[in-house]
Each structure stands twice: as C-alpha cells, then as structure tokens.
C-alpha atoms as a PDB file:
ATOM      1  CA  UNK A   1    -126.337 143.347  26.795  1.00  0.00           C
ATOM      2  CA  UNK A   2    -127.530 143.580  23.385  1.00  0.00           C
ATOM      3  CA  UNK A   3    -130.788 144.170  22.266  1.00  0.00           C
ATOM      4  CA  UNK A   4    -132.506 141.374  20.035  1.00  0.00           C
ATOM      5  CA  UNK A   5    -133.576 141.087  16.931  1.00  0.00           C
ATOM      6  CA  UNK A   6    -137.569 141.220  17.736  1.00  0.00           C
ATOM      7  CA  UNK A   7    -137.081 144.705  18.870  1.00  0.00           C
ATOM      8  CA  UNK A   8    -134.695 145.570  15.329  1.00  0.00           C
ATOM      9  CA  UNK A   9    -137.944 144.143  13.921  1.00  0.00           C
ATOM     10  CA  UNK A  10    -140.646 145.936  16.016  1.00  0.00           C
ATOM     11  CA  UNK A  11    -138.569 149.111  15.787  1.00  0.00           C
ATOM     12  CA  UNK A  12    -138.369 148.609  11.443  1.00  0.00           C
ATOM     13  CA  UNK A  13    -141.926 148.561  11.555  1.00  0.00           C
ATOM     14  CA  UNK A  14    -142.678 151.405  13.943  1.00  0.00           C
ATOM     15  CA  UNK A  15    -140.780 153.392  11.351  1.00  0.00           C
ATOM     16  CA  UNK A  16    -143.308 152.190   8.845  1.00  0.00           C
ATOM     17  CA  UNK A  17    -141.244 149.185   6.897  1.00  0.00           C
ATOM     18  CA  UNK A  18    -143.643 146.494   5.506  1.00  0.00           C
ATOM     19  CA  UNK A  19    -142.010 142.563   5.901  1.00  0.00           C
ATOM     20  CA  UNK A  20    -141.920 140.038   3.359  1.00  0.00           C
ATOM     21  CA  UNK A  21    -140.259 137.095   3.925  1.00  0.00           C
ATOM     22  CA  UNK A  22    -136.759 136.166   2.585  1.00  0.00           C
ATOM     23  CA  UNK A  23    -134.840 132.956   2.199  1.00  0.00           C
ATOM     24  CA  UNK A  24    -134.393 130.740   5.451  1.00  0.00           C
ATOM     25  CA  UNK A  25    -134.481 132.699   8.325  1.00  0.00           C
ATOM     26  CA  UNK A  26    -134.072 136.373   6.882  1.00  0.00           C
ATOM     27  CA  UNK A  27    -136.796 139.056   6.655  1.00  0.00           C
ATOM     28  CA  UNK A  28    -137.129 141.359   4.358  1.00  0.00           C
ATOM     29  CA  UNK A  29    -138.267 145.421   5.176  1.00  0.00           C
ATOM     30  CA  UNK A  30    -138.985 148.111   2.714  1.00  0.00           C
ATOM     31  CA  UNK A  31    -140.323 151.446   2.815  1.00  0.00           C
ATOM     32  CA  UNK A  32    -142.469 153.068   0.129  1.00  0.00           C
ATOM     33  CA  UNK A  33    -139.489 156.351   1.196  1.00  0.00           C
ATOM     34  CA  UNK A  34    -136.678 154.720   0.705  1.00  0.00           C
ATOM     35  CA  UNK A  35    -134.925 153.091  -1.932  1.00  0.00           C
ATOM     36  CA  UNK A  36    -133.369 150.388  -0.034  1.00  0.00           C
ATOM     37  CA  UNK A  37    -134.447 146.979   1.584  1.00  0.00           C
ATOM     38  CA  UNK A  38    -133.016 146.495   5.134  1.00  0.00           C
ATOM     39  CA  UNK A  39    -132.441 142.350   5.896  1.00  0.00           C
ATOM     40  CA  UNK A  40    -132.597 141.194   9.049  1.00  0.00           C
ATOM     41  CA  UNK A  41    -131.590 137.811   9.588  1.00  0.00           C
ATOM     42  CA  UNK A  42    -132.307 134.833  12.727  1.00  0.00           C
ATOM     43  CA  UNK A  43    -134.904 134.056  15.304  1.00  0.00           C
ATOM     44  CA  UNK A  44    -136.613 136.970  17.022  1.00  0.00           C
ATOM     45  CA  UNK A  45    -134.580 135.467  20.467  1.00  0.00           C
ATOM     46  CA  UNK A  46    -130.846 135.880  18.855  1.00  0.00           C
ATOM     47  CA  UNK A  47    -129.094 138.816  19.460  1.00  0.00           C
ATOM     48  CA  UNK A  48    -129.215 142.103  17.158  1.00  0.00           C
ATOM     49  CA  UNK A  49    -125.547 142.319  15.395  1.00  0.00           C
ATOM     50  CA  UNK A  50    -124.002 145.954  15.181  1.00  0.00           C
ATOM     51  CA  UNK A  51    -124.938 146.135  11.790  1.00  0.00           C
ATOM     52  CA  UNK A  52    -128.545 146.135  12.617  1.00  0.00           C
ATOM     53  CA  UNK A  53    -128.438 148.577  14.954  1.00  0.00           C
ATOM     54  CA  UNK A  54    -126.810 150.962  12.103  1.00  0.00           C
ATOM     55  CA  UNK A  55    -129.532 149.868   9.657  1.00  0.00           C
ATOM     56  CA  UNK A  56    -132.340 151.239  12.106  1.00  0.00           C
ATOM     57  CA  UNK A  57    -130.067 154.165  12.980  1.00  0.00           C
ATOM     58  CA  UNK A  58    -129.870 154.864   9.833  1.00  0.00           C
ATOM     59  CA  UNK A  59    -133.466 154.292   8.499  1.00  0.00           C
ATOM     60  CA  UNK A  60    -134.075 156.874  11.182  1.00  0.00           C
ATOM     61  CA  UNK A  61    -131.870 159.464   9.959  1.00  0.00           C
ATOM     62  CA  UNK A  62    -132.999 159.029   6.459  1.00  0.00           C
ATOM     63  CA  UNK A  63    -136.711 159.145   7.491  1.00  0.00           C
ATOM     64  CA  UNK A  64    -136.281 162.460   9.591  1.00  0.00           C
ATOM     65  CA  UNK A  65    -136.821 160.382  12.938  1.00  0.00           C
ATOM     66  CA  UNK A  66    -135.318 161.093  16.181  1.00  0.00           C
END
C-alpha cells in the first residue's frame, strides 16, 4: 500500500523544506541547500506517486540524510 502524500509532505519538512503554496492543489518546497523546488501535488488523503517518493529519496541523498 502506498504511502500518502501528507507523509511526502511531513517528511519534506522534517528535512527542513519551507511550503508555499502553488497553483490549485500543488505545494511548493524549497530548501535554503538546494537549488531545486520539489512539487507535490493533491489532497494530503491521495496516494504518494513513485515520483514523490524519488523526490524525498533524493532530497535525502543530496542533504546527507539517511
């Protein structure tokens, strides 16, 4: 079962990304680190996509984070 997208959203911030909001129904996270924005799109209650899951996997890597 996938996870959803409140925890892609809880786990963004844990990592230290700051939200803004986007257009419709996407969020917006940025970290003062990194030179990209990670988008995360839908209701807290859908279900996180693959790519999501790469973006936090990824945030993680590039942050140092296990």
């Amino acid at each position: 079962m996938p996870r959803k997208k409140r925890k892609i959203r809880s786990d963004l911030r844990r990592l230290g990304f700051v939200e803004s909001s986007g257009k419709g129904s996407h969020t917006n996270f940025r970290h003062p680190q990194l030179p990209y924005i990670i988008t995360v799109s839908g209701g807290d209650g859908d279900d996180a996509k693959p790519y999501d899951e790469d973006n936090v996997r990824r945030a993680k890597r590039d942050l140092g984070v296990k």
